[in-house]
PDB file of N, CA and C in Angstrom:
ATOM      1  N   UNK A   1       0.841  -1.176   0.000  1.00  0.00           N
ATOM      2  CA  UNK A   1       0.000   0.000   0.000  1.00  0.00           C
ATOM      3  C   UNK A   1       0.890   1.245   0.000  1.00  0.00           C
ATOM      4  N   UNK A   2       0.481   2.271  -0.983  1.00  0.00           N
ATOM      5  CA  UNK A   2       1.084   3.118  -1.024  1.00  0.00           C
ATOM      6  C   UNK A   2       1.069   4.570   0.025  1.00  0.00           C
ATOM      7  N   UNK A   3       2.078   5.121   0.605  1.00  0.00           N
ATOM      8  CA  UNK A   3       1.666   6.165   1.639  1.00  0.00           C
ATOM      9  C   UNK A   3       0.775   7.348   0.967  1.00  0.00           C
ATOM     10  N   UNK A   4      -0.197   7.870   1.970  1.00  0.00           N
ATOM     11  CA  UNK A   4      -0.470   8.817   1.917  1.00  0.00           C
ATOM     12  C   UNK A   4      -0.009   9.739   1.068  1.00  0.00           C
ATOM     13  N   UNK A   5       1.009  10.194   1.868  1.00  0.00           N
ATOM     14  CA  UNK A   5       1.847  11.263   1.371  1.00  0.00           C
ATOM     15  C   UNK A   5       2.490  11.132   0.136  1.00  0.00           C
ATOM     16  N   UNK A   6       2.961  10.079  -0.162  1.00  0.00           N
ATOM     17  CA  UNK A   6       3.156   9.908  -1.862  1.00  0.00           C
ATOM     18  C   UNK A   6       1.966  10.434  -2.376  1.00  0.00           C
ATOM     19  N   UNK A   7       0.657   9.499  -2.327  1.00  0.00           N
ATOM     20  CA  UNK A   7       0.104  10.040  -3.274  1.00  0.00           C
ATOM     21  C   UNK A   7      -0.366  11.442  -3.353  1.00  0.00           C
ATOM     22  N   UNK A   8      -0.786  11.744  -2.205  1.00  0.00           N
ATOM     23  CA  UNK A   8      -0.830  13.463  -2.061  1.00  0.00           C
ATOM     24  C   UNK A   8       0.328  14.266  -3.192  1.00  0.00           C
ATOM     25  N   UNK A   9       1.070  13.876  -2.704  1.00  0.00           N
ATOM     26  CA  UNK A   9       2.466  15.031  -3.361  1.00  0.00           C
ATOM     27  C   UNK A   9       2.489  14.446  -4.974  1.00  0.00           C
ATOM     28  N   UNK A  10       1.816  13.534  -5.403  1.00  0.00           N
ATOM     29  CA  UNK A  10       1.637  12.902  -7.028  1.00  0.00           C
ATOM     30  C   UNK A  10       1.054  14.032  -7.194  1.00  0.00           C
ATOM     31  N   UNK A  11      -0.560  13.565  -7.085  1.00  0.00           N
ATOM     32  CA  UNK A  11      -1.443  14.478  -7.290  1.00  0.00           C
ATOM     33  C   UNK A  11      -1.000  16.204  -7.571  1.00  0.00           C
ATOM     34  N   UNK A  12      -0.549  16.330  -6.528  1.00  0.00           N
ATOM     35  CA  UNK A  12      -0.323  17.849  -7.029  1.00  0.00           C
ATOM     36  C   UNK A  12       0.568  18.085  -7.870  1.00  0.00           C
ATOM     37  N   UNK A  13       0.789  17.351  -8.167  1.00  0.00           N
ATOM     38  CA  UNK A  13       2.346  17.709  -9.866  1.00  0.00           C
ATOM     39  C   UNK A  13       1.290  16.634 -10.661  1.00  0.00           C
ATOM     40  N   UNK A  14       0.985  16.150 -10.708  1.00  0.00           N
ATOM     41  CA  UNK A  14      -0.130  15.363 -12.054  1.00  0.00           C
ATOM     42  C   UNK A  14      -1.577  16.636 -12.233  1.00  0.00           C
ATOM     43  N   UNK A  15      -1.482  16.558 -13.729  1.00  0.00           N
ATOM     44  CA  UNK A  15      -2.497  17.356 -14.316  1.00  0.00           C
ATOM     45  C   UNK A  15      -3.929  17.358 -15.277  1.00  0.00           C
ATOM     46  N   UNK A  16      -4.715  17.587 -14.666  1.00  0.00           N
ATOM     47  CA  UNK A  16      -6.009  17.335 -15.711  1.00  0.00           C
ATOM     48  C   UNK A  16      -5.742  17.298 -16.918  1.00  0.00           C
ATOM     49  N   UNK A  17      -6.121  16.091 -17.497  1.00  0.00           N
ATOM     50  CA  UNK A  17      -5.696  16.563 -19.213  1.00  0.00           C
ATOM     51  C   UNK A  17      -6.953  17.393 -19.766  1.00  0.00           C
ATOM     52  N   UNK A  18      -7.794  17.749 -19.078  1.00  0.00           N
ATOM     53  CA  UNK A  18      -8.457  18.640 -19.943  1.00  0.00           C
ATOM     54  C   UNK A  18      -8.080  19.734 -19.814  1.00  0.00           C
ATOM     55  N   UNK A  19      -8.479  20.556 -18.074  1.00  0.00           N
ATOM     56  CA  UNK A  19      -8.080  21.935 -17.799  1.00  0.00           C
ATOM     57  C   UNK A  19      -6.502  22.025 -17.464  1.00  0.00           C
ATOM     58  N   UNK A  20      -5.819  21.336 -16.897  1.00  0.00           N
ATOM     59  CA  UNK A  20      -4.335  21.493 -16.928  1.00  0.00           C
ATOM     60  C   UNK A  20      -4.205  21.970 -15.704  1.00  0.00           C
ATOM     61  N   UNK A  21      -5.400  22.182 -14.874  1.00  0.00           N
ATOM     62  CA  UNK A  21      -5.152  22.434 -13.113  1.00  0.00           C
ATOM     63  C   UNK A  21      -4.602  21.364 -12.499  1.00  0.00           C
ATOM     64  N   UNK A  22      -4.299  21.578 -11.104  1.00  0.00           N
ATOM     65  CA  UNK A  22      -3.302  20.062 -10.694  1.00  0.00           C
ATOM     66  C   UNK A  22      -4.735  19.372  -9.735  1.00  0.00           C
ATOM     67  N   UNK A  23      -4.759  17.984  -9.866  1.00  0.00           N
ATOM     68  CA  UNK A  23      -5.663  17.329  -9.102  1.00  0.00           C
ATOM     69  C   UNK A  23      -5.164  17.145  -7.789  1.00  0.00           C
ATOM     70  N   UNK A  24      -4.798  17.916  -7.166  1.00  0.00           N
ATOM     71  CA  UNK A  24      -4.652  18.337  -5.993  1.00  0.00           C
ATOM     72  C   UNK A  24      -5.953  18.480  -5.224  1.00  0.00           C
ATOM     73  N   UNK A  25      -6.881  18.861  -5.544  1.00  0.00           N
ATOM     74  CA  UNK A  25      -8.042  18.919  -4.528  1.00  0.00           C
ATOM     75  C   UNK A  25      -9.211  17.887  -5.565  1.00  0.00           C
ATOM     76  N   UNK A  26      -8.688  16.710  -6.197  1.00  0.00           N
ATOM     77  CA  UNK A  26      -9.857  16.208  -7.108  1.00  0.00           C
ATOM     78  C   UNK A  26     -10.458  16.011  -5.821  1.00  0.00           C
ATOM     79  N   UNK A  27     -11.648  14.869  -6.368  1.00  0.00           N
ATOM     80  CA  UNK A  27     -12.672  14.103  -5.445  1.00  0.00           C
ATOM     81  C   UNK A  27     -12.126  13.222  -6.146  1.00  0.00           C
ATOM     82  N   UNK A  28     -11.310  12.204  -5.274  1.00  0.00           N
ATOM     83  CA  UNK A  28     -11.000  10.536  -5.412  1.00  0.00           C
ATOM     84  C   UNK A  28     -11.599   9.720  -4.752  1.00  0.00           C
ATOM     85  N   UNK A  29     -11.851   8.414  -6.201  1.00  0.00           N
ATOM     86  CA  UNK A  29     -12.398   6.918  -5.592  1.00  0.00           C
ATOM     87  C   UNK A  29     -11.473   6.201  -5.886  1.00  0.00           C
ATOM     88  N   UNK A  30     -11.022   5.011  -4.571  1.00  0.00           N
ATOM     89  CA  UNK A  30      -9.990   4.465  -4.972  1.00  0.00           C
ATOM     90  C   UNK A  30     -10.521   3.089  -5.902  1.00  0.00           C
ATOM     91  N   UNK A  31      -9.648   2.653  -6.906  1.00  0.00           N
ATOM     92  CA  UNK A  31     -10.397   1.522  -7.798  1.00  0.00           C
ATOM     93  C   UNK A  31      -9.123   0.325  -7.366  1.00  0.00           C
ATOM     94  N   UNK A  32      -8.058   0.348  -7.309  1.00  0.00           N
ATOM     95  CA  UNK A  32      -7.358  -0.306  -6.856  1.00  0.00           C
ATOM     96  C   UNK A  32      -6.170   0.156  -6.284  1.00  0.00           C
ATOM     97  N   UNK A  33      -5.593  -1.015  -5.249  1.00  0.00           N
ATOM     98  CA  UNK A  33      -4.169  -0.277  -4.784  1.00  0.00           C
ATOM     99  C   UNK A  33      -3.448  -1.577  -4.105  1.00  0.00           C
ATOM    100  N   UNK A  34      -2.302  -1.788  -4.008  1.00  0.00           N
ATOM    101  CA  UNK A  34      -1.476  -2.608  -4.033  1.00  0.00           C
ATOM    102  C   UNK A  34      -0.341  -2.194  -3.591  1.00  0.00           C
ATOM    103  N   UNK A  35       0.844  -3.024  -3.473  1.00  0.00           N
ATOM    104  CA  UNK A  35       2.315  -2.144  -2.654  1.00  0.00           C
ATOM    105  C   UNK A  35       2.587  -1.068  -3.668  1.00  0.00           C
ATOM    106  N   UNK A  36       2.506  -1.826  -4.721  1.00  0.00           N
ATOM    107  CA  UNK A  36       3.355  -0.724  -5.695  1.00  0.00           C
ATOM    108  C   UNK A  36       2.702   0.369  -6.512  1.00  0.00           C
ATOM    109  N   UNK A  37       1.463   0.273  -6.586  1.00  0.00           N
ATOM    110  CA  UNK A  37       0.617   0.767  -7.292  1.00  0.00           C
ATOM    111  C   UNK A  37      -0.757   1.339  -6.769  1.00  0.00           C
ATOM    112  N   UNK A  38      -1.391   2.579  -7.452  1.00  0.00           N
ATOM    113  CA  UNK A  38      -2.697   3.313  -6.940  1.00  0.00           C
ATOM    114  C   UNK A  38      -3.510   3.384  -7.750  1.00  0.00           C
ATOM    115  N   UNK A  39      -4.516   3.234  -7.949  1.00  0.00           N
ATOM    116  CA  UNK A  39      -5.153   3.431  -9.443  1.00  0.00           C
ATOM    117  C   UNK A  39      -6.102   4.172  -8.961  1.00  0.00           C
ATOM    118  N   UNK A  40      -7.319   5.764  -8.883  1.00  0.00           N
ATOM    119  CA  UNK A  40      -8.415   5.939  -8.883  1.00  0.00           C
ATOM    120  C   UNK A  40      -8.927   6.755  -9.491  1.00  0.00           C
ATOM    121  N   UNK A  41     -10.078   6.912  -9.418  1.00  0.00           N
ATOM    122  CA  UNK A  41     -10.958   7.706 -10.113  1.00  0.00           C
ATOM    123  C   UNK A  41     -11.030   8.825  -9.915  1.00  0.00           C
ATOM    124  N   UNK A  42     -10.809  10.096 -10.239  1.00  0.00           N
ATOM    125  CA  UNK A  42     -10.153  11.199 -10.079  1.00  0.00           C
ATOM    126  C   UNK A  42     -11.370  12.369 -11.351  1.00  0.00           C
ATOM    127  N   UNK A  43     -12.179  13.438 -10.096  1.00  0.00           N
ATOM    128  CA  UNK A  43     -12.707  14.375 -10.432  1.00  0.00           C
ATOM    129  C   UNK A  43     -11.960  15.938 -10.007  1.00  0.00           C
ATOM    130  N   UNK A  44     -12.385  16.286 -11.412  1.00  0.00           N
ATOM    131  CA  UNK A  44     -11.306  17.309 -11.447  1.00  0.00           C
ATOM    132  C   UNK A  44     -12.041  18.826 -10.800  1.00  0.00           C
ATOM    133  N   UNK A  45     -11.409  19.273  -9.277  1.00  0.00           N
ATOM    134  CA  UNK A  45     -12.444  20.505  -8.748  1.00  0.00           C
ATOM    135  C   UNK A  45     -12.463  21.444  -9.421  1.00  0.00           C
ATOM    136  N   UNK A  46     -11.657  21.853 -10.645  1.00  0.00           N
ATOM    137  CA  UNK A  46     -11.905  22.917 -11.700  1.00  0.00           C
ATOM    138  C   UNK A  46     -13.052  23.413 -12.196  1.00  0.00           C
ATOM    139  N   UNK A  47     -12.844  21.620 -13.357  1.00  0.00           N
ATOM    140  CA  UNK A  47     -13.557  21.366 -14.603  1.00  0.00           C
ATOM    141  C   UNK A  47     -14.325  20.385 -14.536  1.00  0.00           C
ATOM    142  N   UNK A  48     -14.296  19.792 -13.547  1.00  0.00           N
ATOM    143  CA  UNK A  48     -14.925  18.257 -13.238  1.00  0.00           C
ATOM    144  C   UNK A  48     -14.748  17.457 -13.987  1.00  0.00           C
ATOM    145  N   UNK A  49     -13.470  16.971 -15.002  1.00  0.00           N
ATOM    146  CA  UNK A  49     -13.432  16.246 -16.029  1.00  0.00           C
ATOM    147  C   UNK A  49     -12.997  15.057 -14.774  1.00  0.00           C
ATOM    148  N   UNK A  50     -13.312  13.811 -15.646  1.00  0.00           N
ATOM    149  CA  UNK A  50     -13.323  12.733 -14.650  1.00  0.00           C
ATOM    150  C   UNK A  50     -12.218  11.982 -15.468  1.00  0.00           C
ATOM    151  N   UNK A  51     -11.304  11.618 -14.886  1.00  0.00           N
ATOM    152  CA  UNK A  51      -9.935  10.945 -15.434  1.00  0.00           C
ATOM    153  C   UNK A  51      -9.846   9.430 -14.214  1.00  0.00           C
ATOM    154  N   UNK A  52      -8.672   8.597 -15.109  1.00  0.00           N
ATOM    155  CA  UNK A  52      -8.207   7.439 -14.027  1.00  0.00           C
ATOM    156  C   UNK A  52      -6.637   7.800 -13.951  1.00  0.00           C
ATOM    157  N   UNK A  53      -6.200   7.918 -12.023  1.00  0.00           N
ATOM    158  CA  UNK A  53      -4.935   8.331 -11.904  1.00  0.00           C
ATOM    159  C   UNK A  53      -4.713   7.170 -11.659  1.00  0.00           C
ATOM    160  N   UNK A  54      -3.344   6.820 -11.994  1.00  0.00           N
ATOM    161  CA  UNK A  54      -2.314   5.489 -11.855  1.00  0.00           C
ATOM    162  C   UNK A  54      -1.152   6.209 -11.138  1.00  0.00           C
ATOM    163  N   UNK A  55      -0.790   5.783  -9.706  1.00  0.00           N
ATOM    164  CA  UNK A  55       0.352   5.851  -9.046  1.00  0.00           C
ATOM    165  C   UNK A  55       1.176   5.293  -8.830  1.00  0.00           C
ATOM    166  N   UNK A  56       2.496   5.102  -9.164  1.00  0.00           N
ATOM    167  CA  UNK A  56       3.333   4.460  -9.144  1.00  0.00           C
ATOM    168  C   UNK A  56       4.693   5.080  -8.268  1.00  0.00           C
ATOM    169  N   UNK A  57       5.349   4.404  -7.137  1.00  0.00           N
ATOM    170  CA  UNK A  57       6.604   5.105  -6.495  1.00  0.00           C
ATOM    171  C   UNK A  57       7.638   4.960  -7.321  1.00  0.00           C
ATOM    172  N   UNK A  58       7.835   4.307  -8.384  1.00  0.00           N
ATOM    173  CA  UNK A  58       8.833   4.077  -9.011  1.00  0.00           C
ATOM    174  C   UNK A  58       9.533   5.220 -10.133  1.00  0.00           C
ATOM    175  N   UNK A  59       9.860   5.357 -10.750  1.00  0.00           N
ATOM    176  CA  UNK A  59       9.754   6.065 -12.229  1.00  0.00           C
ATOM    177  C   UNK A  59       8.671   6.875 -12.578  1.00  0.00           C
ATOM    178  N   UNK A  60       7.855   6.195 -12.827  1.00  0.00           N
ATOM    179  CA  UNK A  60       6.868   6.774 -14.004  1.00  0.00           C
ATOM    180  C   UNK A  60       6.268   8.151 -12.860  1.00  0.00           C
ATOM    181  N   UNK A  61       6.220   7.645 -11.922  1.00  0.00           N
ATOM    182  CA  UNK A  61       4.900   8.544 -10.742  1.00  0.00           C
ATOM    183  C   UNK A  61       3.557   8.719 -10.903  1.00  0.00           C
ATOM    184  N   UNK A  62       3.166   9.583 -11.585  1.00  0.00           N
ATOM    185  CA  UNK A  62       1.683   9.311 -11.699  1.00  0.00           C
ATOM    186  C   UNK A  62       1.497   9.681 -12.866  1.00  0.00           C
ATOM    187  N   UNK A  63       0.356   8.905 -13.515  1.00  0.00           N
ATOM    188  CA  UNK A  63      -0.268   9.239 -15.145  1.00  0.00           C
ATOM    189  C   UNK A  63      -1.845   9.370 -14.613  1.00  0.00           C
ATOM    190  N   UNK A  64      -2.165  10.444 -15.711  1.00  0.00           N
ATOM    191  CA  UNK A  64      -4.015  10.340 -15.490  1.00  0.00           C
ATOM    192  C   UNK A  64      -4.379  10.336 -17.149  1.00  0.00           C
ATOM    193  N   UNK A  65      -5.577   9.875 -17.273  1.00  0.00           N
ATOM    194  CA  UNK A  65      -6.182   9.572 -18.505  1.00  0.00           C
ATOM    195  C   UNK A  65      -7.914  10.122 -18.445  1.00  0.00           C
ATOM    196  N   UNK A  66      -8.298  11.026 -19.477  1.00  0.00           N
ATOM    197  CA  UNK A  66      -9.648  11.224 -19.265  1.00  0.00           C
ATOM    198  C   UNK A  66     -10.359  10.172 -19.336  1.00  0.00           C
ATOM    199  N   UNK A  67     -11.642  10.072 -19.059  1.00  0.00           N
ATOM    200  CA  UNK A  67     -12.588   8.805 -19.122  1.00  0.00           C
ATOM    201  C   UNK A  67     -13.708   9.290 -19.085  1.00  0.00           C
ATOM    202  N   UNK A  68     -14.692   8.783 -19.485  1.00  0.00           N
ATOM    203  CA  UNK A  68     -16.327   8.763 -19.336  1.00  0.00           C
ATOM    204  C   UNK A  68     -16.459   7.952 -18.168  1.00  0.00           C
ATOM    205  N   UNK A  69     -15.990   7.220 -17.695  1.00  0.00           N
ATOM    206  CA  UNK A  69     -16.482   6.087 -16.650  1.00  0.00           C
ATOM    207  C   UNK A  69     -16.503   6.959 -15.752  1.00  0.00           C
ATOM    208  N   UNK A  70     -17.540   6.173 -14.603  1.00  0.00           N
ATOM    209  CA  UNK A  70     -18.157   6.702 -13.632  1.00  0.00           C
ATOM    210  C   UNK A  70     -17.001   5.985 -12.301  1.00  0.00           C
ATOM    211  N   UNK A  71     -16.833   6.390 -11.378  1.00  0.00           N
ATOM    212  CA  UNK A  71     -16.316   5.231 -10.393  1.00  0.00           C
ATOM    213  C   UNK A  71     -16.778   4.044 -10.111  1.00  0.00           C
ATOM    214  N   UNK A  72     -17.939   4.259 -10.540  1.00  0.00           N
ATOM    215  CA  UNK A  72     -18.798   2.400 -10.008  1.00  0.00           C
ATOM    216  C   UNK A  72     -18.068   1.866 -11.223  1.00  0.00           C
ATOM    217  N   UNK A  73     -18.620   2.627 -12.499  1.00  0.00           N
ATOM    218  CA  UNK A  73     -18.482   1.750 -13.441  1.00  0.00           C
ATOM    219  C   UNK A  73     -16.707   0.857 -13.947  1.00  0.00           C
ATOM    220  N   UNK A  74     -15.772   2.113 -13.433  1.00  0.00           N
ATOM    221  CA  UNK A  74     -14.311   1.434 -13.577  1.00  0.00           C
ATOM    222  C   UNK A  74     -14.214   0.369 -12.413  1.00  0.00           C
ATOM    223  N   UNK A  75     -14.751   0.199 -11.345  1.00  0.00           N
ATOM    224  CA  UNK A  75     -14.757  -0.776 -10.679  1.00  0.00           C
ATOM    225  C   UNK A  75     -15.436  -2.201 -10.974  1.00  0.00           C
ATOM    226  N   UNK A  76     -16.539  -1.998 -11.662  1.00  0.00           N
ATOM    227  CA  UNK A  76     -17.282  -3.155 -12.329  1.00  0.00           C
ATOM    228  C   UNK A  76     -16.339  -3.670 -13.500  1.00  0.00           C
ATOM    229  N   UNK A  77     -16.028  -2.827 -14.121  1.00  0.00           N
ATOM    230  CA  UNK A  77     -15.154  -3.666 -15.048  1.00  0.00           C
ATOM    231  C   UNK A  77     -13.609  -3.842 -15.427  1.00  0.00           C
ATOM    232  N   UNK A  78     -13.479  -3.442 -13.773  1.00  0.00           N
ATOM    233  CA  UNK A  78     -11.424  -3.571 -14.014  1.00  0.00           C
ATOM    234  C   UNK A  78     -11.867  -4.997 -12.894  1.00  0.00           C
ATOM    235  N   UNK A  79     -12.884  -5.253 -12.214  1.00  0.00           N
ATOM    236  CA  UNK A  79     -13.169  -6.364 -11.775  1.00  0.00           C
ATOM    237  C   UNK A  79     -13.778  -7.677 -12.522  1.00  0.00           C
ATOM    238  N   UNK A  80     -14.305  -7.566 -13.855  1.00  0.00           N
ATOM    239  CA  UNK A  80     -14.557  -8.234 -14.717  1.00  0.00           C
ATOM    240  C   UNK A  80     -13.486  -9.531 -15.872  1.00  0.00           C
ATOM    241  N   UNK A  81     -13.999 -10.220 -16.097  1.00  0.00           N
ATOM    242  CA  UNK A  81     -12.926 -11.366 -16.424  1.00  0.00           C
ATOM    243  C   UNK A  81     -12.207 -10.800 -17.653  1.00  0.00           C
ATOM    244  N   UNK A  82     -11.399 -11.155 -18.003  1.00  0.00           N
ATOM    245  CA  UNK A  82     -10.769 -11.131 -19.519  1.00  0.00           C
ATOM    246  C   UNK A  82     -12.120 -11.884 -20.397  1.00  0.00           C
ATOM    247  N   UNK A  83     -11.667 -10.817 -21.815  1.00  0.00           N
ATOM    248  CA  UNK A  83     -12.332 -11.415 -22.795  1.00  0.00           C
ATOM    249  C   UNK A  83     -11.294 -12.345 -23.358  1.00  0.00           C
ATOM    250  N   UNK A  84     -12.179 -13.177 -24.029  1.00  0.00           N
ATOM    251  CA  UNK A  84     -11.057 -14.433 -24.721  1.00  0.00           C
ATOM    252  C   UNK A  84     -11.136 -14.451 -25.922  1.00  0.00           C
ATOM    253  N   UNK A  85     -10.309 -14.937 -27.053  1.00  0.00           N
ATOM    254  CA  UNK A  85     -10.802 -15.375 -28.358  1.00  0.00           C
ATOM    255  C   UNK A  85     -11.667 -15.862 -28.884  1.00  0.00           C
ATOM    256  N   UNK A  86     -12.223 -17.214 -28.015  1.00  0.00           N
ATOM    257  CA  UNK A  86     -13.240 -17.449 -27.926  1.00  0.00           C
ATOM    258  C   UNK A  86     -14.447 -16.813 -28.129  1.00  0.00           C
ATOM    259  N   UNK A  87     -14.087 -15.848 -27.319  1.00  0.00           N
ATOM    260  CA  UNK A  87     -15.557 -15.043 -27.242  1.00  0.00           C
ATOM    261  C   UNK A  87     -15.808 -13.917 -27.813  1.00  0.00           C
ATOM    262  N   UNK A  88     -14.499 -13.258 -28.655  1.00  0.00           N
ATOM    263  CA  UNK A  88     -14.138 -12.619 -29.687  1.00  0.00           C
ATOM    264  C   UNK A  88     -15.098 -13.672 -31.272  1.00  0.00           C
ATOM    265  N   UNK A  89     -14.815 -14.830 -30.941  1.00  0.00           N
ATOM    266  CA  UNK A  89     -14.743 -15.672 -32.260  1.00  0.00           C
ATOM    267  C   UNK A  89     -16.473 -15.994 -32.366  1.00  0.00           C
ATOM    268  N   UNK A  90     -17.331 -16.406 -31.218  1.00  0.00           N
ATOM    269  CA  UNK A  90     -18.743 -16.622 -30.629  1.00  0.00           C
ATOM    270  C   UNK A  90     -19.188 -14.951 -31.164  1.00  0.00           C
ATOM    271  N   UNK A  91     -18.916 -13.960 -31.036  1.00  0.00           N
ATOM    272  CA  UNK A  91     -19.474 -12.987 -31.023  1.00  0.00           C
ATOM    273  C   UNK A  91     -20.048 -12.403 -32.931  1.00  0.00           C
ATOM    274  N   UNK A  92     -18.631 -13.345 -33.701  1.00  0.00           N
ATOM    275  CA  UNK A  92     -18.819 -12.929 -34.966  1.00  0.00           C
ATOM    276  C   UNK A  92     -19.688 -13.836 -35.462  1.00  0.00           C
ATOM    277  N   UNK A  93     -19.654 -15.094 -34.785  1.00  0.00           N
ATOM    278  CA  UNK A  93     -20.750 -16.376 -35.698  1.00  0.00           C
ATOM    279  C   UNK A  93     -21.938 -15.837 -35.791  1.00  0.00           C
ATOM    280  N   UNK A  94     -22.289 -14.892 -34.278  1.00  0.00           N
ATOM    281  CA  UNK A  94     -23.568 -14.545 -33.638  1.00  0.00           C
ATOM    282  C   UNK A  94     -23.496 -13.414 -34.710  1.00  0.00           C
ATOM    283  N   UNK A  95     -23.022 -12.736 -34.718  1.00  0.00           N
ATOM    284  CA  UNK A  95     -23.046 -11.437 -35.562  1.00  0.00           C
ATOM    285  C   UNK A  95     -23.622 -12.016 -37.280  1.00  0.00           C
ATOM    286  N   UNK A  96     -22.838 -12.940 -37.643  1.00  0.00           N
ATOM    287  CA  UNK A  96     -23.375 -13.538 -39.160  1.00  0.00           C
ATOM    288  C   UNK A  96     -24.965 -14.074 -39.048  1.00  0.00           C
ATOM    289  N   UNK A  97     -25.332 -14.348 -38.196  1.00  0.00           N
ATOM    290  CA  UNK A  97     -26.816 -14.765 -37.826  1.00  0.00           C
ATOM    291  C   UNK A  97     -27.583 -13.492 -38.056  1.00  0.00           C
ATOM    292  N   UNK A  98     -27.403 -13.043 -36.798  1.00  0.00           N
ATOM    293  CA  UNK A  98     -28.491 -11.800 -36.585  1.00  0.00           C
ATOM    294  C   UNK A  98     -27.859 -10.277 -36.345  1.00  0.00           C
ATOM    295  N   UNK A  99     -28.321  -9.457 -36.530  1.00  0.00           N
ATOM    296  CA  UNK A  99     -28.041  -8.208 -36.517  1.00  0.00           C
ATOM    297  C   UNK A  99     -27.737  -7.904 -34.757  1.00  0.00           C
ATOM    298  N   UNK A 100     -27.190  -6.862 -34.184  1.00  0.00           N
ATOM    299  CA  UNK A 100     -26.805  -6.512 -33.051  1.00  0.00           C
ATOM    300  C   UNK A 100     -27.493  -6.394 -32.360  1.00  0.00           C
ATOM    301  N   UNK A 101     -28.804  -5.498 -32.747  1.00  0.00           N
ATOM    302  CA  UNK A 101     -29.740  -4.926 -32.635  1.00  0.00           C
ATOM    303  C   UNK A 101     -31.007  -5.943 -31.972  1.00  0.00           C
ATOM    304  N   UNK A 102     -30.834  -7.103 -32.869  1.00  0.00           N
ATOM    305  CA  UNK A 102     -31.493  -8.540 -32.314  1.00  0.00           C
ATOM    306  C   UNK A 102     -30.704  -9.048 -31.144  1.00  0.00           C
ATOM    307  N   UNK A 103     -29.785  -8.737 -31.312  1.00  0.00           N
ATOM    308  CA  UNK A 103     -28.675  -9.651 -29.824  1.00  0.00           C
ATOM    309  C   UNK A 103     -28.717  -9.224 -28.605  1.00  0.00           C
ATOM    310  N   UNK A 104     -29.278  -7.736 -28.583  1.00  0.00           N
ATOM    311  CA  UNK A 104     -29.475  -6.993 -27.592  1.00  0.00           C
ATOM    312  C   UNK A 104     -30.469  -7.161 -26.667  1.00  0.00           C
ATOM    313  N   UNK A 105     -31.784  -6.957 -28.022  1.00  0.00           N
ATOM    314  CA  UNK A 105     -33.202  -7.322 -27.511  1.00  0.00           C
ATOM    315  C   UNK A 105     -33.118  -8.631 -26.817  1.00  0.00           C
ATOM    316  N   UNK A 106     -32.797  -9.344 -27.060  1.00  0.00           N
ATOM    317  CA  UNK A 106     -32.999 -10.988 -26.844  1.00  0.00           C
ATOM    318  C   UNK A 106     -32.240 -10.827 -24.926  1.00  0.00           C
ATOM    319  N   UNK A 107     -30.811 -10.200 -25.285  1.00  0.00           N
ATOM    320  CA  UNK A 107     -30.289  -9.803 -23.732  1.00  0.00           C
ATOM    321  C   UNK A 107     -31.010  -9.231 -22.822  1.00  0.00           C
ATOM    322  N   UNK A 108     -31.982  -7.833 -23.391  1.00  0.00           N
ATOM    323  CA  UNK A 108     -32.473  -7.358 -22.510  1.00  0.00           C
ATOM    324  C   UNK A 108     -33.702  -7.802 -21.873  1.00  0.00           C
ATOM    325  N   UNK A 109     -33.949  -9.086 -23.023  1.00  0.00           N
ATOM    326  CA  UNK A 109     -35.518  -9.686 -22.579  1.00  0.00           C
ATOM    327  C   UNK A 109     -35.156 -10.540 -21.673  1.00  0.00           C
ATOM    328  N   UNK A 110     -34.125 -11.316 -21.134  1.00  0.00           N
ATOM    329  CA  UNK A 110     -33.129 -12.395 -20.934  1.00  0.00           C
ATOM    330  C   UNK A 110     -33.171 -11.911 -19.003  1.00  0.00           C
ATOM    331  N   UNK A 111     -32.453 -10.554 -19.318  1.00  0.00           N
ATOM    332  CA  UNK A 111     -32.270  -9.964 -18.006  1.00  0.00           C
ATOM    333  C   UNK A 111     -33.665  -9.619 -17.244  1.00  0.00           C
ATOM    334  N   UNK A 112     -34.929  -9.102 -17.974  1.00  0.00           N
ATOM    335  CA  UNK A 112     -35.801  -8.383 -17.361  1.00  0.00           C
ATOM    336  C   UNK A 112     -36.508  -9.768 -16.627  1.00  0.00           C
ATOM    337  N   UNK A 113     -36.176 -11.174 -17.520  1.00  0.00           N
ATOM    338  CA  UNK A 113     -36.919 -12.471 -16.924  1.00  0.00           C
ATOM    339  C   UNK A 113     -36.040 -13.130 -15.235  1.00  0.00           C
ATOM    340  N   UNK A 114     -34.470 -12.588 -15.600  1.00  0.00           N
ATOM    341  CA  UNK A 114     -33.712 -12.817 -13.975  1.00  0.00           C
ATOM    342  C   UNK A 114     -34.309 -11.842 -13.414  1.00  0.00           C
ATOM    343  N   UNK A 115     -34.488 -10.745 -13.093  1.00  0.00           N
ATOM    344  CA  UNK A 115     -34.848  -9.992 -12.016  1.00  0.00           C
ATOM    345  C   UNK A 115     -36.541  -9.763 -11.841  1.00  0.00           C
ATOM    346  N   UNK A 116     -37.181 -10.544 -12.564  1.00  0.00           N
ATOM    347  CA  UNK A 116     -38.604 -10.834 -11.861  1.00  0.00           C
ATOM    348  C   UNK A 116     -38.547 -12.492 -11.416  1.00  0.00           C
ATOM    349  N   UNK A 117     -37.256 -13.467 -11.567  1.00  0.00           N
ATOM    350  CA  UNK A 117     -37.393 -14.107 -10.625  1.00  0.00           C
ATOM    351  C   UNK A 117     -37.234 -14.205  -9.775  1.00  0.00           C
TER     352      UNK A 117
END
């Protein structure tokens, strides 16, 4: 786990890539963290652009990247499995069948039948 104070003192030298203010006072969610590493979700008190900061003590220090994701949502799917070839390869058979548009409907009819059981 990374100290405090590292990441504090990142933050304020790492910069919104939109407005270029320092995320020094973002609103952070943490999405992951580990000895070596910080990863969170990072709103910008400027501009409110919503980026993912990656902390690292090593070299690099900190990188941020804009994003659309929400904090729930980078957590739902940096927790989610790998896609496989497989399912790269299933997706095109399905695709030669039916249009997307059909694959969807069929999902969303699929889901609305789990949550009224």
């Amino acid at each position: 786990m990374l100290e405090k104070k590292l990441i504090t003192d990142s933050l304020q030298k790492t910069q919104c890539p939109k407005c270029g203010a320092s995320l020094d006072g973002a609103n952070l969610v943490t999405v992951s963290e580990a000895a070596t590493l910080f990863v969170a979700h990072a709103v910008c008190a400027v501009c409110k652009a919503e980026s993912v900061v990656t902390i690292t003590p090593g070299g690099s220090g900190s990188i941020s990247v804009q994003t659309d994701l929400l904090s729930y949502e980078f957590k739902k799917f940096i927790a989610a499995k790998a896609i496989t070839y497989d399912d790269v390869l299933n997706l095109h058979v399905a695709l030669k069948k039916e249009n997307i548009w059909s694959l969807l409907a069929k999902k969303d009819k699929n889901l609305e039948k789990q949550q009224k059981a």
